[in-house]
Protein backbone atom coordinates (compact mmCIF):
# COMPACT_ATOMS: atom_id res chain seq x y z
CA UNK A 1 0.00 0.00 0.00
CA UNK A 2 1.35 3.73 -0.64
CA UNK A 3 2.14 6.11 1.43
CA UNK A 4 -1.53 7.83 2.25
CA UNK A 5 -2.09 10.16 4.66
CA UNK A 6 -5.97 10.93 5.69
CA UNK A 7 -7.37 14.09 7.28
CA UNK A 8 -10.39 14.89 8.82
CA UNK A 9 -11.96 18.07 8.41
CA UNK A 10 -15.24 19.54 8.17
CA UNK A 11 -17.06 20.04 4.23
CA UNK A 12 -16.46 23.60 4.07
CA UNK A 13 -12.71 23.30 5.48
CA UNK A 14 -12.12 20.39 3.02
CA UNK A 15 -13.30 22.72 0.31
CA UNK A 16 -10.99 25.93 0.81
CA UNK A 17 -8.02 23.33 0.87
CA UNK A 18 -8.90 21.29 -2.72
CA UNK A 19 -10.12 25.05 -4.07
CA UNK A 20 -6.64 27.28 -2.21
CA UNK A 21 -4.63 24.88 -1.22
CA UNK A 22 -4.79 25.96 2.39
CA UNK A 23 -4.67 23.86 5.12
CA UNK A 24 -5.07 25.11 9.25
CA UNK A 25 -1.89 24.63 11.85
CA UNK A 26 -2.49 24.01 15.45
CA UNK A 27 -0.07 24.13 18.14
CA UNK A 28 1.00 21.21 20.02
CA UNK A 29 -0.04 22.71 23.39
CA UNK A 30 -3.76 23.82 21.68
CA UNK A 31 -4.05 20.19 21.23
CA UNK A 32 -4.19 19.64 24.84
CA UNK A 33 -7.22 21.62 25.57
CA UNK A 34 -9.76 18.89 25.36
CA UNK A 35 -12.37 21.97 26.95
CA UNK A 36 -12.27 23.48 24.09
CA UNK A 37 -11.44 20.57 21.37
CA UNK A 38 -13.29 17.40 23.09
CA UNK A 39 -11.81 14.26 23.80
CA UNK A 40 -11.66 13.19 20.14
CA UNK A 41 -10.07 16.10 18.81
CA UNK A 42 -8.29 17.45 22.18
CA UNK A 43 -5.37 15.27 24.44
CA UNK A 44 -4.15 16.99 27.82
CA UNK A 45 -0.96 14.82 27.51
CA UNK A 46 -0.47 15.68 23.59
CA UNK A 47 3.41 15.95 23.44
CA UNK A 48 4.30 14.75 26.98
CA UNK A 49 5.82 10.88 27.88
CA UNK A 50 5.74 9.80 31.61
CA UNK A 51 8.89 7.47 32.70
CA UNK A 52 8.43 5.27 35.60
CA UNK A 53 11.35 2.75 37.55
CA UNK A 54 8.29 1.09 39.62
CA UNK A 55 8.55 -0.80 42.75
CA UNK A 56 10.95 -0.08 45.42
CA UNK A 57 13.99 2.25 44.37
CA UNK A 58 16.71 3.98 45.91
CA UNK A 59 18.74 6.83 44.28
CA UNK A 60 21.80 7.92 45.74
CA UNK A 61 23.86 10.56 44.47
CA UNK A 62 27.06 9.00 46.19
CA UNK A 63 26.43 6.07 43.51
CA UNK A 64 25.34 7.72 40.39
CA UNK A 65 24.41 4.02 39.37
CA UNK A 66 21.61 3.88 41.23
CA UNK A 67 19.84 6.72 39.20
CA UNK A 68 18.40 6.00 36.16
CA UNK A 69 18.88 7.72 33.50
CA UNK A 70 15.98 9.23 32.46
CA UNK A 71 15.97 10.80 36.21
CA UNK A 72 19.56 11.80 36.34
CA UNK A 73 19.64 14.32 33.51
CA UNK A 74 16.90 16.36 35.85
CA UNK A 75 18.83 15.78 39.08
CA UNK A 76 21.47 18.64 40.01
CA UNK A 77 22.91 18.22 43.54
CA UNK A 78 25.19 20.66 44.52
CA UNK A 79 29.43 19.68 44.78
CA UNK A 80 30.09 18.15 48.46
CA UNK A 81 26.12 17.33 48.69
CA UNK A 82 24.40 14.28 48.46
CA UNK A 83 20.98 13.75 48.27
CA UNK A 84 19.11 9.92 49.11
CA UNK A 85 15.46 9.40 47.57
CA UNK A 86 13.83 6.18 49.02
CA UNK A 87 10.99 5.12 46.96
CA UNK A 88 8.59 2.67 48.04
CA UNK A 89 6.51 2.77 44.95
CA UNK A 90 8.84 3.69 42.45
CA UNK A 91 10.22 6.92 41.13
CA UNK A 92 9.28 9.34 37.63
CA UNK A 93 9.63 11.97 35.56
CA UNK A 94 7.55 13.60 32.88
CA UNK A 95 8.93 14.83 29.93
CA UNK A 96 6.89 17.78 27.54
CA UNK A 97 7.89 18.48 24.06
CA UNK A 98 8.32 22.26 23.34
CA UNK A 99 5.41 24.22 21.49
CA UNK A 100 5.80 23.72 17.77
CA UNK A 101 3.00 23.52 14.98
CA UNK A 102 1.49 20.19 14.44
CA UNK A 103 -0.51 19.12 11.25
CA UNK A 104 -2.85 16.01 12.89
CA UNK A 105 -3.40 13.17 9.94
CA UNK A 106 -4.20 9.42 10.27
CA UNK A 107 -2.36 6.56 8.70
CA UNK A 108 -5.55 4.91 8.61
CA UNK A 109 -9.34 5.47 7.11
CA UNK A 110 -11.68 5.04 10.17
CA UNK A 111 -15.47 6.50 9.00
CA UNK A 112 -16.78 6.46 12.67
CA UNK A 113 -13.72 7.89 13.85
CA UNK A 114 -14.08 10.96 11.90
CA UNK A 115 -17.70 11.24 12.49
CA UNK A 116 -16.93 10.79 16.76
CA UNK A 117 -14.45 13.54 16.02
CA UNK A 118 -17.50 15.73 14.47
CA UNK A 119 -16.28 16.06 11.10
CA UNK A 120 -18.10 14.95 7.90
CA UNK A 121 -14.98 14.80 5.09
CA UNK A 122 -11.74 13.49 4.93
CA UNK A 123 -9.11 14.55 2.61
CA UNK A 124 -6.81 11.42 1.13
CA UNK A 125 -3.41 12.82 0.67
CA UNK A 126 -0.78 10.65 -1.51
CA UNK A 127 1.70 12.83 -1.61
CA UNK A 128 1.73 15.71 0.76
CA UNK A 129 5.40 17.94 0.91
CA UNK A 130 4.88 21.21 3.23
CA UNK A 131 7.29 24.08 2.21
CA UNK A 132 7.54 26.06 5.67
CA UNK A 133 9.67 24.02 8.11
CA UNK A 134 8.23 23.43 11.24
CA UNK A 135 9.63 26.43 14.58
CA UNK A 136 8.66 26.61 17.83
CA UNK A 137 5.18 28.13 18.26
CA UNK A 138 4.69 31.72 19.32
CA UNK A 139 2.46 34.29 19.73
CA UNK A 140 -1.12 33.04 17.83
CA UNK A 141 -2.25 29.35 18.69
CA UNK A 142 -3.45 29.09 15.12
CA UNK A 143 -2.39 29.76 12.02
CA UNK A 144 -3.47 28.98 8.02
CA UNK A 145 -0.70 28.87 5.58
CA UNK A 146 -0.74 28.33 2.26
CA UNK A 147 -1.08 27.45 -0.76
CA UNK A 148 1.43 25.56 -0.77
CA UNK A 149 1.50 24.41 -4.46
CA UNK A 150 0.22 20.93 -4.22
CA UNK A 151 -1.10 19.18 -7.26
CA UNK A 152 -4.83 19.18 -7.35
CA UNK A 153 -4.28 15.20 -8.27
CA UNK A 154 -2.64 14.34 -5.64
CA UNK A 155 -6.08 14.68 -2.92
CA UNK A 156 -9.47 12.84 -2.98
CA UNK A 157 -12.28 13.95 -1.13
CA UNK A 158 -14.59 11.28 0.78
CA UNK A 159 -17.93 12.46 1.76
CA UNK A 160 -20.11 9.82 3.93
């Protein structure tokens, strides 16, 4: 199978991009507002991975061994100072990408998924090449760009 990439989108959305080649941004950390978004659209932990050493741990900083590394690049203890964590349940650390702009496809063609997530289209993209590179987000939340030149060819439209 190729390389297809679907999108979701309400009609009139779907339209402006096939017509202007225009397709809407959103920022990583907009994503997380599931308020404003809903659960299908919206994830409060968009971006973010949770690391866990369960069960009972010790870190020492006298033996740097005992801390693992996903905790130790977050640990600063200061020269001649040693600090002992005792962990009964384990130990963790949550890690948050930084703001950037996201475009949010599927790999895969799932009708009641896109009609859970309140749209009625989806856009089939074979071959979709963005010509903005991706920077850290800021000031707006959302932004349109475009057009970005695609071939009209290269999108199909499905309607339920």
């Amino acid at each position: 199978m190729g390389s297809s990439i679907y999108k979701y989108m309400a009609s009139e959305h779907a339209a402006r991009m096939l017509a202007e080649g225009t397709i809407r941004l959103g920022t990583l950390h907009t994503y997380r507002n599931e308020e404003e978004l809903g659960p299908e659209v919206g994830d409060k932990d968009e971006g973010t991975v949770d690391l866990k050493k369960s069960g009972f741990t010790v870190v020492d900083t006298a033996g740097p061994r005992s801390i693992p590394a996903f905790f130790r690049d977050g640990l600063s203890v200061d020269p001649g100072s040693r600090l002992q964590i005792i962990a009964r349940d384990g130990i963790g650390r949550r890690f948050e990408d930084p703001d950037c702009w996201i475009y949010c496809t599927s790999k895969h063609f799932d009708r009641d998924q896109m009609i859970s997530m309140g749209y009625d289209t989806c856009i089939v993209s074979r071959s979709l090449t963005l010509s903005r590179s991706s920077s850290p987000c800021r000031g707006r939340s959302r932004q349109r760009f475009g057009p970005f030149g695609a071939q009209q060819s290269a999108y199909t439209a499905i309607v339920p």
